[in-house]
PDB file of N, CA and C in Angstrom:
ATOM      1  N   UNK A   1      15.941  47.121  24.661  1.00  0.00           N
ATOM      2  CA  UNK A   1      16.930  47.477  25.654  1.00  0.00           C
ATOM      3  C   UNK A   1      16.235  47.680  27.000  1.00  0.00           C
ATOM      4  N   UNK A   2      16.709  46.945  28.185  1.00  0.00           N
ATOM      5  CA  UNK A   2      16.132  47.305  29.430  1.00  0.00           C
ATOM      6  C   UNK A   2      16.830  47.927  29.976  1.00  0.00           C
ATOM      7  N   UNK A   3      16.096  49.352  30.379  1.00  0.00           N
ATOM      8  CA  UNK A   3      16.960  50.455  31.300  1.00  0.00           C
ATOM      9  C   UNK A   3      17.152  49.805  32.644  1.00  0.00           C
ATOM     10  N   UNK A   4      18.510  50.126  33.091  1.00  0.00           N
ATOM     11  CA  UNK A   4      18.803  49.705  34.371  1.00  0.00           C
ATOM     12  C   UNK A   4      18.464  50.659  35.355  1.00  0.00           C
ATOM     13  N   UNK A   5      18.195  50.475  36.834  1.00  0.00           N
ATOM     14  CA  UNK A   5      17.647  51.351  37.975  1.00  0.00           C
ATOM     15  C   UNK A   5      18.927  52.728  38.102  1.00  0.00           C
ATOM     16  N   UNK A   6      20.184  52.112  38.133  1.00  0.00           N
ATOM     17  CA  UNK A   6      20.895  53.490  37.661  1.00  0.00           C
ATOM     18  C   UNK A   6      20.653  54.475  36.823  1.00  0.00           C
ATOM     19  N   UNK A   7      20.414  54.085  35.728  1.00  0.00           N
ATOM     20  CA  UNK A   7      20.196  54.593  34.262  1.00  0.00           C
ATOM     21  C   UNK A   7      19.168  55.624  35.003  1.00  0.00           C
ATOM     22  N   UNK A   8      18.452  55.036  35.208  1.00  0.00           N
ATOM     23  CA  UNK A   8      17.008  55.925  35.269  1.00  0.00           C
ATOM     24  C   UNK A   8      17.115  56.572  36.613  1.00  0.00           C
ATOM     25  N   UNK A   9      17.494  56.170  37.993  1.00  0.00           N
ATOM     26  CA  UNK A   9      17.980  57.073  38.771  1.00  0.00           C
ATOM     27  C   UNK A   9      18.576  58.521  38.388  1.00  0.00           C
ATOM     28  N   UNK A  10      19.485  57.815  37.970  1.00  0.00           N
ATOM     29  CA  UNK A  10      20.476  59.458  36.889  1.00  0.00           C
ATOM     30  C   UNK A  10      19.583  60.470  36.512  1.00  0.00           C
ATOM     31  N   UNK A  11      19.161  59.920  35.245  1.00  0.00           N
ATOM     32  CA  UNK A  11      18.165  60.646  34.960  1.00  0.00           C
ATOM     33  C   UNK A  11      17.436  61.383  35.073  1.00  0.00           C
ATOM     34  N   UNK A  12      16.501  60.970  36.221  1.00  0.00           N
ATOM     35  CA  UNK A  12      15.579  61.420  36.445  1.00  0.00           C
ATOM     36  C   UNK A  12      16.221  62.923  37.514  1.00  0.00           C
ATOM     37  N   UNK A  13      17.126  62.789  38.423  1.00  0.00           N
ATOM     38  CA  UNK A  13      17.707  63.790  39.052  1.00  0.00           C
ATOM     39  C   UNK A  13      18.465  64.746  37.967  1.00  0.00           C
ATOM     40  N   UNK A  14      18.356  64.485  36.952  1.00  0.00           N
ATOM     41  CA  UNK A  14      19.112  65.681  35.759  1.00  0.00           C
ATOM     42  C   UNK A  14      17.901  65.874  35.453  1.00  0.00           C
ATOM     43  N   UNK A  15      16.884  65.229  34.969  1.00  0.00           N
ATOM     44  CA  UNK A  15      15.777  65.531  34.888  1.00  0.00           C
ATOM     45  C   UNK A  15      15.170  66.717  35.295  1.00  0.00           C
ATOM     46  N   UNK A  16      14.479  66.513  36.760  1.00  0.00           N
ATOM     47  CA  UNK A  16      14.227  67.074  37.663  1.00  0.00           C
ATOM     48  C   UNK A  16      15.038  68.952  38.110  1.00  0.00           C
ATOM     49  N   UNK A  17      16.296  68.341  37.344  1.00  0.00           N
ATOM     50  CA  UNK A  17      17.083  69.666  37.863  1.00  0.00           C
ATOM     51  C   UNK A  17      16.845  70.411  36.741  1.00  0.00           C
ATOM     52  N   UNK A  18      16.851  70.248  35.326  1.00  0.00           N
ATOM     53  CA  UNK A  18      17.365  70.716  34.305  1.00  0.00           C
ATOM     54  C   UNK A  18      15.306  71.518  34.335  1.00  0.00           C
ATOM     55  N   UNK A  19      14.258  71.085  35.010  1.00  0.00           N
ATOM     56  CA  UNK A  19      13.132  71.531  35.081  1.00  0.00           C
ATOM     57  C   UNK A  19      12.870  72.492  36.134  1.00  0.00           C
ATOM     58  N   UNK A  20      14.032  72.256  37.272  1.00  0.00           N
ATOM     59  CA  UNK A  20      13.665  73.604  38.144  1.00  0.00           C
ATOM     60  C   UNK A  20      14.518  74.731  37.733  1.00  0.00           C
ATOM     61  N   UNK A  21      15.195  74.404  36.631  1.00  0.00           N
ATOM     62  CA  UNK A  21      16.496  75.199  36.944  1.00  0.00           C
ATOM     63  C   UNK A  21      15.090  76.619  35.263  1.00  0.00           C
ATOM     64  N   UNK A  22      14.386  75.853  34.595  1.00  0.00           N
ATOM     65  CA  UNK A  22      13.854  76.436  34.317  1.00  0.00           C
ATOM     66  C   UNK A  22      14.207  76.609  32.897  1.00  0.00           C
ATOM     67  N   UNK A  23      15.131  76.365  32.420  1.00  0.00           N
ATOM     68  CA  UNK A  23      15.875  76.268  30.892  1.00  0.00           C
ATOM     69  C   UNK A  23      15.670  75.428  30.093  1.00  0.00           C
ATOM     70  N   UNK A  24      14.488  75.805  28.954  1.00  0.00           N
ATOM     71  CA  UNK A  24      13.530  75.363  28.227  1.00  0.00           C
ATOM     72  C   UNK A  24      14.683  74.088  27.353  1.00  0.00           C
ATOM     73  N   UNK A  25      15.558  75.088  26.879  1.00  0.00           N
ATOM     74  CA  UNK A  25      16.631  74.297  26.180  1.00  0.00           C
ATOM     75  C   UNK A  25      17.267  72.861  26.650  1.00  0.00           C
ATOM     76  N   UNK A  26      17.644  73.176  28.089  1.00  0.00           N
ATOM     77  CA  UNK A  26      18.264  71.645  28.650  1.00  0.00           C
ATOM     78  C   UNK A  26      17.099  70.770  28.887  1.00  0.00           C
ATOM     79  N   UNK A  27      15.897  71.425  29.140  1.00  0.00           N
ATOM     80  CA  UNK A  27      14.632  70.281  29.264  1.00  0.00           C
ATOM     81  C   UNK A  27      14.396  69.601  27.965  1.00  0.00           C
ATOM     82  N   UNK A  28      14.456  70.479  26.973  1.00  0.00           N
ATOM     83  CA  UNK A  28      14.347  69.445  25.714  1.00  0.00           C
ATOM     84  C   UNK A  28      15.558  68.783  24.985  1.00  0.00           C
ATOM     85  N   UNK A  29      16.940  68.591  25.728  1.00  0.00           N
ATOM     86  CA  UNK A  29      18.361  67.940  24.987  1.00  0.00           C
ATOM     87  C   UNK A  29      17.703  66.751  25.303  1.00  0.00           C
ATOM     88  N   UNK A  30      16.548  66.036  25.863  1.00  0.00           N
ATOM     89  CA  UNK A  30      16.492  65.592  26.623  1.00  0.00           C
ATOM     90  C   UNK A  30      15.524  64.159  25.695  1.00  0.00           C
ATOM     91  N   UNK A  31      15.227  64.732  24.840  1.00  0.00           N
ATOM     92  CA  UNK A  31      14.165  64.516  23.246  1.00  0.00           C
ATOM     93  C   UNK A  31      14.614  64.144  22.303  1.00  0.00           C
ATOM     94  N   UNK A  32      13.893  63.472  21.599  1.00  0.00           N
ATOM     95  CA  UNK A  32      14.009  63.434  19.793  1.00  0.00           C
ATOM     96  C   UNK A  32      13.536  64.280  19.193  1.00  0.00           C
ATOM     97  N   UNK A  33      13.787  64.845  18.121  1.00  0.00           N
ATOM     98  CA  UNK A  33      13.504  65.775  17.052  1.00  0.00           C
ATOM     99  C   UNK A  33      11.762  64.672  17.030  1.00  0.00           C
ATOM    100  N   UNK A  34      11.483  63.903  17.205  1.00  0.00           N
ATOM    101  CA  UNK A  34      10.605  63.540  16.364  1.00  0.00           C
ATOM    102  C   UNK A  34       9.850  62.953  17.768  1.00  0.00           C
ATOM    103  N   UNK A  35       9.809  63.270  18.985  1.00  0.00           N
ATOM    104  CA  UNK A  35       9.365  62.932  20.070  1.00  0.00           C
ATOM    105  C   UNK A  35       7.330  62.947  19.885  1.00  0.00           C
ATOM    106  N   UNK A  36       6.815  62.180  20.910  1.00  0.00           N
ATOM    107  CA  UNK A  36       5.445  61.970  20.632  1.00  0.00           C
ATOM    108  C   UNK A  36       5.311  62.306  22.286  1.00  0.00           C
ATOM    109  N   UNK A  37       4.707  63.629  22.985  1.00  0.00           N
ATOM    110  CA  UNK A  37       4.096  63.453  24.182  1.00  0.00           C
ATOM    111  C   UNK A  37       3.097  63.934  24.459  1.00  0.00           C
ATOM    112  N   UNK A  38       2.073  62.940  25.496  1.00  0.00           N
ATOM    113  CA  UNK A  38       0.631  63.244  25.819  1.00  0.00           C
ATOM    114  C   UNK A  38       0.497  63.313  26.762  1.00  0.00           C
ATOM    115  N   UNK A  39      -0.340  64.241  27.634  1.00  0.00           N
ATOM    116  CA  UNK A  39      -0.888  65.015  28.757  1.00  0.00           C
ATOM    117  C   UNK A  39      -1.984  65.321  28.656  1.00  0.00           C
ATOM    118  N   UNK A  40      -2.822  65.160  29.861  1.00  0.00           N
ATOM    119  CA  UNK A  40      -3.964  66.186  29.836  1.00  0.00           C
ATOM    120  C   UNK A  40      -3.794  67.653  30.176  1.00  0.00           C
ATOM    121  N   UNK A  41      -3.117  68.104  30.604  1.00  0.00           N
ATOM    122  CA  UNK A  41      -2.422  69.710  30.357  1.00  0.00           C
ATOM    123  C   UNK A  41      -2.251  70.166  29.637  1.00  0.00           C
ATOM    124  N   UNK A  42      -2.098  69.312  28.043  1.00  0.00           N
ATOM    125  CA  UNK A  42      -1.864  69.902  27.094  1.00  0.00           C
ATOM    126  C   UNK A  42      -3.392  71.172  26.711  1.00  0.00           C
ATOM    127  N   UNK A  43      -4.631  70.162  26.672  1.00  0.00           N
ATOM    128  CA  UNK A  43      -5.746  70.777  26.451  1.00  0.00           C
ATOM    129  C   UNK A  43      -5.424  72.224  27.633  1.00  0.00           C
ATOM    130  N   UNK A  44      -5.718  71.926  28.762  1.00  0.00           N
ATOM    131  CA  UNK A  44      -5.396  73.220  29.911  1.00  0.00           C
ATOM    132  C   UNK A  44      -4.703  74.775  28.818  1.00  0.00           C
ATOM    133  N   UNK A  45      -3.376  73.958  28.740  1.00  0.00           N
ATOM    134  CA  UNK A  45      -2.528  75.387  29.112  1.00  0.00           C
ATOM    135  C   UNK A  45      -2.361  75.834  27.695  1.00  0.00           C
ATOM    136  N   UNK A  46      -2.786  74.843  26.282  1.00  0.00           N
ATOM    137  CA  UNK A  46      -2.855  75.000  24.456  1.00  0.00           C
ATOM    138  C   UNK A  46      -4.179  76.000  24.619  1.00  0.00           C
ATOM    139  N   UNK A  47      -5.219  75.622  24.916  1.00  0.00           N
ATOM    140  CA  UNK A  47      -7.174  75.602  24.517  1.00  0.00           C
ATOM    141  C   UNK A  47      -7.382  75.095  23.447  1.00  0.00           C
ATOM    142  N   UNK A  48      -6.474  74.112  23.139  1.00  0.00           N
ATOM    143  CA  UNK A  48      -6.978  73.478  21.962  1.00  0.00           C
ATOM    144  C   UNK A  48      -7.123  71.938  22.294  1.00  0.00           C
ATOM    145  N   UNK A  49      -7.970  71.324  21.229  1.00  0.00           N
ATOM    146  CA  UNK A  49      -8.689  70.338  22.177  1.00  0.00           C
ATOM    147  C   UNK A  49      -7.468  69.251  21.791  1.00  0.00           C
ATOM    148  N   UNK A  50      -6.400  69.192  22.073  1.00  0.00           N
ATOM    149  CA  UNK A  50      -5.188  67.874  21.979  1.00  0.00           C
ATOM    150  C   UNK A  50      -4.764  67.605  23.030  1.00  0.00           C
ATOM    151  N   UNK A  51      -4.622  65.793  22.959  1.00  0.00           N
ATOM    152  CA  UNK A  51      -4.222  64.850  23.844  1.00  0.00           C
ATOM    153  C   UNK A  51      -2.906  65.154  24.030  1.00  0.00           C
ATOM    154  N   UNK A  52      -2.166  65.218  22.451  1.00  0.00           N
ATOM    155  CA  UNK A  52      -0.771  65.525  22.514  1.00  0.00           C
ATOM    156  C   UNK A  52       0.121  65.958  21.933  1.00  0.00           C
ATOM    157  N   UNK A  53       1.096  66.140  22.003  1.00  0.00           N
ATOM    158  CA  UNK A  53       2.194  67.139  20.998  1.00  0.00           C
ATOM    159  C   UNK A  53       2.933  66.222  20.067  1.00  0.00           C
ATOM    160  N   UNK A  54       3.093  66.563  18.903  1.00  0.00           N
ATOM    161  CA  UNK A  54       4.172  65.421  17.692  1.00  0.00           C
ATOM    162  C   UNK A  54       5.162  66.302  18.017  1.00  0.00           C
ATOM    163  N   UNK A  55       6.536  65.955  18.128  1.00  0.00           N
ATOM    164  CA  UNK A  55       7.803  66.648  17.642  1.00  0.00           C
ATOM    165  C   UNK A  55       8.477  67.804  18.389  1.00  0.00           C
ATOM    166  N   UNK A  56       9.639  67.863  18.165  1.00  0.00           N
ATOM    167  CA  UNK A  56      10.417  68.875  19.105  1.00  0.00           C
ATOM    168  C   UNK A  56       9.925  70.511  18.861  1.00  0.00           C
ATOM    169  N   UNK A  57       9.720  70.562  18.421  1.00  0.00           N
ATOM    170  CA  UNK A  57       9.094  71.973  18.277  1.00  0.00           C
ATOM    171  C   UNK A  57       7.697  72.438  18.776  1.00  0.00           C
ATOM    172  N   UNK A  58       6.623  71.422  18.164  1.00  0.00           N
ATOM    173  CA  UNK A  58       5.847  71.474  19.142  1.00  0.00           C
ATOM    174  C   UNK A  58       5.682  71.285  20.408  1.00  0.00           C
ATOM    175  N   UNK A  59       6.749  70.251  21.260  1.00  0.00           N
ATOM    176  CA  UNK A  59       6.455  70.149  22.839  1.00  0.00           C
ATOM    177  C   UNK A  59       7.337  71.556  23.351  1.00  0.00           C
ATOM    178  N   UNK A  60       8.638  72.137  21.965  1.00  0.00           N
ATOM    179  CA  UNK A  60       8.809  73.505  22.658  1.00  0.00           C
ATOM    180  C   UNK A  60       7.986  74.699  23.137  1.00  0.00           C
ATOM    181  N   UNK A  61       7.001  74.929  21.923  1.00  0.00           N
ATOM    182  CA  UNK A  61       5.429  75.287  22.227  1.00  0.00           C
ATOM    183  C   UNK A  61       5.089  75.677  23.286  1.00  0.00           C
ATOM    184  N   UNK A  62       4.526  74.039  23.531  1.00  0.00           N
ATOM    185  CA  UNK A  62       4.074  74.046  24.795  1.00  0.00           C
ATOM    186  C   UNK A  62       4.575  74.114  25.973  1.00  0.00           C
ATOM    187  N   UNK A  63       5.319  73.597  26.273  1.00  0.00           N
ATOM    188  CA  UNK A  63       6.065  73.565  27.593  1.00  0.00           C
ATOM    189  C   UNK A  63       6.272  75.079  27.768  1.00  0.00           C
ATOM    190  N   UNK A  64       6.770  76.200  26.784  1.00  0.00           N
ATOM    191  CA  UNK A  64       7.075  77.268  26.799  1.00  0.00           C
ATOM    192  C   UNK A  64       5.906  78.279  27.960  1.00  0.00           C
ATOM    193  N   UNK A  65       4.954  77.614  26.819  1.00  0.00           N
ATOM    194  CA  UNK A  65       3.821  78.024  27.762  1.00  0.00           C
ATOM    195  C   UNK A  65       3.728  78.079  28.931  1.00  0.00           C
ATOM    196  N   UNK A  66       3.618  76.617  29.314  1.00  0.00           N
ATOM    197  CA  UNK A  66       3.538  75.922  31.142  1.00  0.00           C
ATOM    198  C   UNK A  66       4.973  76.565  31.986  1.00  0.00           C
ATOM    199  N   UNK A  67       6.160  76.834  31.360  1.00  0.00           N
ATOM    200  CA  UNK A  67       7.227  77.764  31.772  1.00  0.00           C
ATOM    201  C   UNK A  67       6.414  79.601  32.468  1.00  0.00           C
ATOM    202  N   UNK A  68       6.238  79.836  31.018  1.00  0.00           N
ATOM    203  CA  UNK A  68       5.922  80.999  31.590  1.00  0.00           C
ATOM    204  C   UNK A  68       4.331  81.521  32.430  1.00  0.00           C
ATOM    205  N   UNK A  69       3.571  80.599  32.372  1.00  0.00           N
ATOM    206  CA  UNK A  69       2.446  80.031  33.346  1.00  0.00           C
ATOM    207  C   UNK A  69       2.727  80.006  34.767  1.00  0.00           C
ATOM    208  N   UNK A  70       3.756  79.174  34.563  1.00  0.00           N
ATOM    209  CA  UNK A  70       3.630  78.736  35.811  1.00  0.00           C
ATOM    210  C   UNK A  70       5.378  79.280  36.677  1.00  0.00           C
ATOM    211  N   UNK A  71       5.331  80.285  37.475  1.00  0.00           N
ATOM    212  CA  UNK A  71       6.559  81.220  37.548  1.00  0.00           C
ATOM    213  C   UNK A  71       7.325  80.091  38.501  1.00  0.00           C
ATOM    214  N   UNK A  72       6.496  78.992  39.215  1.00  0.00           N
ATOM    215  CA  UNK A  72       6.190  78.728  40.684  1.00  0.00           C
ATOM    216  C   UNK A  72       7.292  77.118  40.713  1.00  0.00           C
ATOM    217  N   UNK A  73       6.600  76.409  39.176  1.00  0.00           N
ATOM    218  CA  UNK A  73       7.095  75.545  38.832  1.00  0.00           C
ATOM    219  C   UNK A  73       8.294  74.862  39.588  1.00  0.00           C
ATOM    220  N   UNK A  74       7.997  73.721  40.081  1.00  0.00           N
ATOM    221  CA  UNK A  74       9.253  72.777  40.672  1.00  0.00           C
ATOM    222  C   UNK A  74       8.671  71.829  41.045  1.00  0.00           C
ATOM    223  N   UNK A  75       9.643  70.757  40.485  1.00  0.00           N
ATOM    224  CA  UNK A  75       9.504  68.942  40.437  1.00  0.00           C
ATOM    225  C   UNK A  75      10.474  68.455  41.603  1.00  0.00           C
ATOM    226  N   UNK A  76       9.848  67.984  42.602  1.00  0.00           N
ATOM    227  CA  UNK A  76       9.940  66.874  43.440  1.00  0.00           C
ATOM    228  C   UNK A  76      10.555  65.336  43.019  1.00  0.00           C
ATOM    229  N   UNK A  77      11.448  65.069  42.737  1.00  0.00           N
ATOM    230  CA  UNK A  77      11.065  63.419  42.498  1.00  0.00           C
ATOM    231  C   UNK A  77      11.192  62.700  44.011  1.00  0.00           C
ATOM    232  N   UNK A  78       9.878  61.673  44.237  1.00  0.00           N
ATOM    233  CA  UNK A  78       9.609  61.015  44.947  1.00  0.00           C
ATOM    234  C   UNK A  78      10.244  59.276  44.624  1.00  0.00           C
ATOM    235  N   UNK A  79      10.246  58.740  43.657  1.00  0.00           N
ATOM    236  CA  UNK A  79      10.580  57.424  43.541  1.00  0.00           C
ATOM    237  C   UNK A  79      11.046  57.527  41.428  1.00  0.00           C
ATOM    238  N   UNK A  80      11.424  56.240  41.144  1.00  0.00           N
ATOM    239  CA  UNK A  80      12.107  55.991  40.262  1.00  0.00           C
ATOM    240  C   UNK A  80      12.050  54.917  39.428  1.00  0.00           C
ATOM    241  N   UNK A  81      11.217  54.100  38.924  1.00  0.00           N
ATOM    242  CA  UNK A  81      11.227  53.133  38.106  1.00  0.00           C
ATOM    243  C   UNK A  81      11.651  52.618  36.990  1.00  0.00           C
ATOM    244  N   UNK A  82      12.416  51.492  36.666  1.00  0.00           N
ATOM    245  CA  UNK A  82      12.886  51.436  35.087  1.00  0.00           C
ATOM    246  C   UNK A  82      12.122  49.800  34.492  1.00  0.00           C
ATOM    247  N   UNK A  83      11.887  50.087  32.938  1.00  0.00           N
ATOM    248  CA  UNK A  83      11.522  49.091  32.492  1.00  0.00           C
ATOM    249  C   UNK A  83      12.109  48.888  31.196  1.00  0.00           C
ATOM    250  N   UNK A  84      11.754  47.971  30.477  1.00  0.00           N
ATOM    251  CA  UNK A  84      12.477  47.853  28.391  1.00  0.00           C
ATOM    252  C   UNK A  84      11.898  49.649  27.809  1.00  0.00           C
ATOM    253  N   UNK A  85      13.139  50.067  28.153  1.00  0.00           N
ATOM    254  CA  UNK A  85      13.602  51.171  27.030  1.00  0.00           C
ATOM    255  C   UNK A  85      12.337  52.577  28.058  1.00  0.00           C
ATOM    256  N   UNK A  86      12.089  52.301  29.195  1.00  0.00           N
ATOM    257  CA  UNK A  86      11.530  53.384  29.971  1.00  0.00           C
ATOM    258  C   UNK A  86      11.634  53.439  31.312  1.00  0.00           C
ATOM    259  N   UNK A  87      11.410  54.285  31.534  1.00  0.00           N
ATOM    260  CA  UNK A  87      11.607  55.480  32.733  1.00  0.00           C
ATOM    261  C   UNK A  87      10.471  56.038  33.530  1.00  0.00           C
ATOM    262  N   UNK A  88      10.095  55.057  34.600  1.00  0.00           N
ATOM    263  CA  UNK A  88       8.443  56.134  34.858  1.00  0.00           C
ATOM    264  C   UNK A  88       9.237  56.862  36.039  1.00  0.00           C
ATOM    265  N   UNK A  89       8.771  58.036  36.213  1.00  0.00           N
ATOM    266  CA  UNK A  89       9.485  59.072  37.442  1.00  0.00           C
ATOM    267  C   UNK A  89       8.259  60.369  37.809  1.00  0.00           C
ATOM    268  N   UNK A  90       8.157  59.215  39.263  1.00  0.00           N
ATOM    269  CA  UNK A  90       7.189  59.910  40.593  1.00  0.00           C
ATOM    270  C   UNK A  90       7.583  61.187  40.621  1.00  0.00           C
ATOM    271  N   UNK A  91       6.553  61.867  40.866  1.00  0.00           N
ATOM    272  CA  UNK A  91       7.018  63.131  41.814  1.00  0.00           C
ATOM    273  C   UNK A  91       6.266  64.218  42.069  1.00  0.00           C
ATOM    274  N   UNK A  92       6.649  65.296  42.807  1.00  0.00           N
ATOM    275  CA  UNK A  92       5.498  66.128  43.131  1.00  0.00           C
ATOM    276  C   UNK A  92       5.706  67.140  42.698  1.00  0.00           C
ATOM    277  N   UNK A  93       4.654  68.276  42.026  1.00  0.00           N
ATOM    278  CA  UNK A  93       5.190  69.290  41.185  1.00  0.00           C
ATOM    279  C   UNK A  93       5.022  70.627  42.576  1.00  0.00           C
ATOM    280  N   UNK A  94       4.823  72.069  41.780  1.00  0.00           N
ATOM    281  CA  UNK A  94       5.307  73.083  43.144  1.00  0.00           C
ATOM    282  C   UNK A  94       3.596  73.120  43.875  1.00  0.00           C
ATOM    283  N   UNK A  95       2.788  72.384  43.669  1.00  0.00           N
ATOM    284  CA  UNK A  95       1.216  72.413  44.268  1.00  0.00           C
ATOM    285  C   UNK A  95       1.422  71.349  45.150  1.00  0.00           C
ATOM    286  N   UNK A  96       2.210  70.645  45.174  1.00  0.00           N
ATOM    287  CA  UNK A  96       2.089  69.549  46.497  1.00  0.00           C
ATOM    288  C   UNK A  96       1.688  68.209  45.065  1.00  0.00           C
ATOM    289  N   UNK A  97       0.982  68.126  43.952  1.00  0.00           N
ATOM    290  CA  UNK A  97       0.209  67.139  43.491  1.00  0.00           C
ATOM    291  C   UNK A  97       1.443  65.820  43.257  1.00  0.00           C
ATOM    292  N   UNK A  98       1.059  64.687  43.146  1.00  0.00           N
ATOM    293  CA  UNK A  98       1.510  63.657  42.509  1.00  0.00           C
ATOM    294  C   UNK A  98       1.205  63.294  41.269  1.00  0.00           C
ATOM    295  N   UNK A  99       2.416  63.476  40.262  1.00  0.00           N
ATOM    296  CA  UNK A  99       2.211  62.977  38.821  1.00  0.00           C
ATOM    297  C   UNK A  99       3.354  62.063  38.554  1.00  0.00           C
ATOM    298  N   UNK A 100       3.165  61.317  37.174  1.00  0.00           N
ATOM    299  CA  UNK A 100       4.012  60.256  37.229  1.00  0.00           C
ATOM    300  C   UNK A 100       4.357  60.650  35.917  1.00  0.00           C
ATOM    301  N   UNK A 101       5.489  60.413  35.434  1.00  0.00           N
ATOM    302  CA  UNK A 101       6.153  60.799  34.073  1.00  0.00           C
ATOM    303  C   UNK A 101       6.892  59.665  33.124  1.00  0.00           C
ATOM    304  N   UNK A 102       5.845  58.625  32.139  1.00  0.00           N
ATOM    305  CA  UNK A 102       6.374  58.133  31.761  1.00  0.00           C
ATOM    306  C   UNK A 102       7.053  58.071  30.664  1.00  0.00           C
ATOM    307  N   UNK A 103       8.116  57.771  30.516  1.00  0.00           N
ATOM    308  CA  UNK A 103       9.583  58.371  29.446  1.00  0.00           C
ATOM    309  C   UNK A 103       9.908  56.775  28.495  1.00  0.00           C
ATOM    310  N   UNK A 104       9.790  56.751  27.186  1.00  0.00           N
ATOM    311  CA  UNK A 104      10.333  55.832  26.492  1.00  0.00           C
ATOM    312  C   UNK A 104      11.480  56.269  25.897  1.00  0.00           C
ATOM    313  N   UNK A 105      12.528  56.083  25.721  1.00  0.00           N
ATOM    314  CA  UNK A 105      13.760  56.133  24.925  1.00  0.00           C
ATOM    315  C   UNK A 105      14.242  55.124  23.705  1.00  0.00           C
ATOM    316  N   UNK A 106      14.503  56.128  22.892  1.00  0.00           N
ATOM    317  CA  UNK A 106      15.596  55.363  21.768  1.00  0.00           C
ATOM    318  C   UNK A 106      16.346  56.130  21.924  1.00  0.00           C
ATOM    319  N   UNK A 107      17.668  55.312  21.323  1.00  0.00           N
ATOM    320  CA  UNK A 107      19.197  55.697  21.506  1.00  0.00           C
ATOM    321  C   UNK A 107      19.545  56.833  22.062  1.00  0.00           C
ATOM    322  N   UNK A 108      19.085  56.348  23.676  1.00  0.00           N
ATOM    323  CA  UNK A 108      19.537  57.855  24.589  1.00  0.00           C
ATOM    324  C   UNK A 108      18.918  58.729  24.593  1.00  0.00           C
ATOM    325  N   UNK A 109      17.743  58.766  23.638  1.00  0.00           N
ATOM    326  CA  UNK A 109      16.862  60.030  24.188  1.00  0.00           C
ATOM    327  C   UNK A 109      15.273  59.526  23.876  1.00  0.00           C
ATOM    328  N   UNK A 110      14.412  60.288  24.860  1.00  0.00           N
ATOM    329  CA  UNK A 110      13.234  60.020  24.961  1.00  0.00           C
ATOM    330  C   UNK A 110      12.438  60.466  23.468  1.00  0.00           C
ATOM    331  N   UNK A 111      11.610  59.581  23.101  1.00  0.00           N
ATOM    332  CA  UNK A 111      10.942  59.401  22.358  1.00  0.00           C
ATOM    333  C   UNK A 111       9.370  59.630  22.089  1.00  0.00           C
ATOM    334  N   UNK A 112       9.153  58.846  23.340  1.00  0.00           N
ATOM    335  CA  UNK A 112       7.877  59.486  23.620  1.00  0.00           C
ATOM    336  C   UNK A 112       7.614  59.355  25.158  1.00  0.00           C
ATOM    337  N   UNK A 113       6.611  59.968  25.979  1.00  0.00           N
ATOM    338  CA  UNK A 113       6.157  60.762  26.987  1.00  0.00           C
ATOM    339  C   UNK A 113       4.715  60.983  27.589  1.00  0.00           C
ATOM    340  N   UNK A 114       4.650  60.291  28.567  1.00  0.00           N
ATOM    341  CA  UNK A 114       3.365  60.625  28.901  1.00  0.00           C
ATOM    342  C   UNK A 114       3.293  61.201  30.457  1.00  0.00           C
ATOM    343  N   UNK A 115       2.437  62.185  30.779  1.00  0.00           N
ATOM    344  CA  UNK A 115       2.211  62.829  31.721  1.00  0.00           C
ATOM    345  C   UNK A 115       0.919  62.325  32.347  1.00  0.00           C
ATOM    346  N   UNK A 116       0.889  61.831  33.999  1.00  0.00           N
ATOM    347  CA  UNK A 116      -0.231  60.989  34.326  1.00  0.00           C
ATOM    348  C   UNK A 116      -0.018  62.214  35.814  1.00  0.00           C
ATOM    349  N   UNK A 117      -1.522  62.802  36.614  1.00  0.00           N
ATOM    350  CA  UNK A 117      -1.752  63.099  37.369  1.00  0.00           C
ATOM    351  C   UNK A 117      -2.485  62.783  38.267  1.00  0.00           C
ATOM    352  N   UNK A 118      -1.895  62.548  39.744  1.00  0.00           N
ATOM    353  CA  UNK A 118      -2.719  62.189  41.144  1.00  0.00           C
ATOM    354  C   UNK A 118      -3.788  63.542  41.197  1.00  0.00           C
ATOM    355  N   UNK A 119      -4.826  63.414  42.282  1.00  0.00           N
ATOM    356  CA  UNK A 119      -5.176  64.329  42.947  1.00  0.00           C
ATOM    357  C   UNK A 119      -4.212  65.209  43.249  1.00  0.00           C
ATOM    358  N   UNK A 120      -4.563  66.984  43.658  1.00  0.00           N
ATOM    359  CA  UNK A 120      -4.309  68.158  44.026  1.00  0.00           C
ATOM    360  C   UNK A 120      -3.952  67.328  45.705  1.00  0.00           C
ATOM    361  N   UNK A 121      -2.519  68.228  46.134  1.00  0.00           N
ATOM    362  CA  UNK A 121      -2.219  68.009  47.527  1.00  0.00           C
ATOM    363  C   UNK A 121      -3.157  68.950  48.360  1.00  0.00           C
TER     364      UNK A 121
END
């Protein structure tokens, strides 16, 4: 399935909102029970030495973490890309940095996830 530039426009601004707004819950409607996502943050904000999280419970985990870490937290989206069955979405988090968020989907919800970071603003 190729996501269309709407599709992923949408998105990404529910996205974006449902992450400043800070509500662990609407950030993950957002998932599969069986989601696969990798970050290098994970190591950061876990201390454990993983690339990445298996499954809805574990990225609840974590993210929980980076929630209450980070009080400051807020996503920028800068630009919007769509490709077969993904979503990459620019943007700047509350440090000024540029990261890119790439999103694969099955049937309407993301699947798996990867978190890519620019330099510190």
């Amino acid at each position: 399935m190729t996501v269309d530039l709407a599709f992923a426009e949408g998105f990404a601004r529910t996205w974006a909102a449902d992450w400043n707004s800070r509500d662990l819950e609407r950030i993950l409607a957002h998932f599969t029970e069986d989601v696969v996502f990798a970050s290098p943050r994970i190591r950061v904000l876990t201390g454990e030495p993983l690339d990445e999280v298996r499954g809805k419970e574990a990225l609840r985990v974590y993210w929980r973490q980076g929630l209450e870490r980070l009080p400051d937290l807020h996503f920028t989206v800068e630009d919007v890309r769509a490709s077969v069955d993904t979503v990459v979405i620019n943007y700047r988090n509350e440090r000024g940095q540029a990261v890119a968020e790439v999103l694969t989907f099955r049937d309407g919800l993301v699947c798996r996830g990867l978190g890519a970071y620019g330099p510190e603003a």
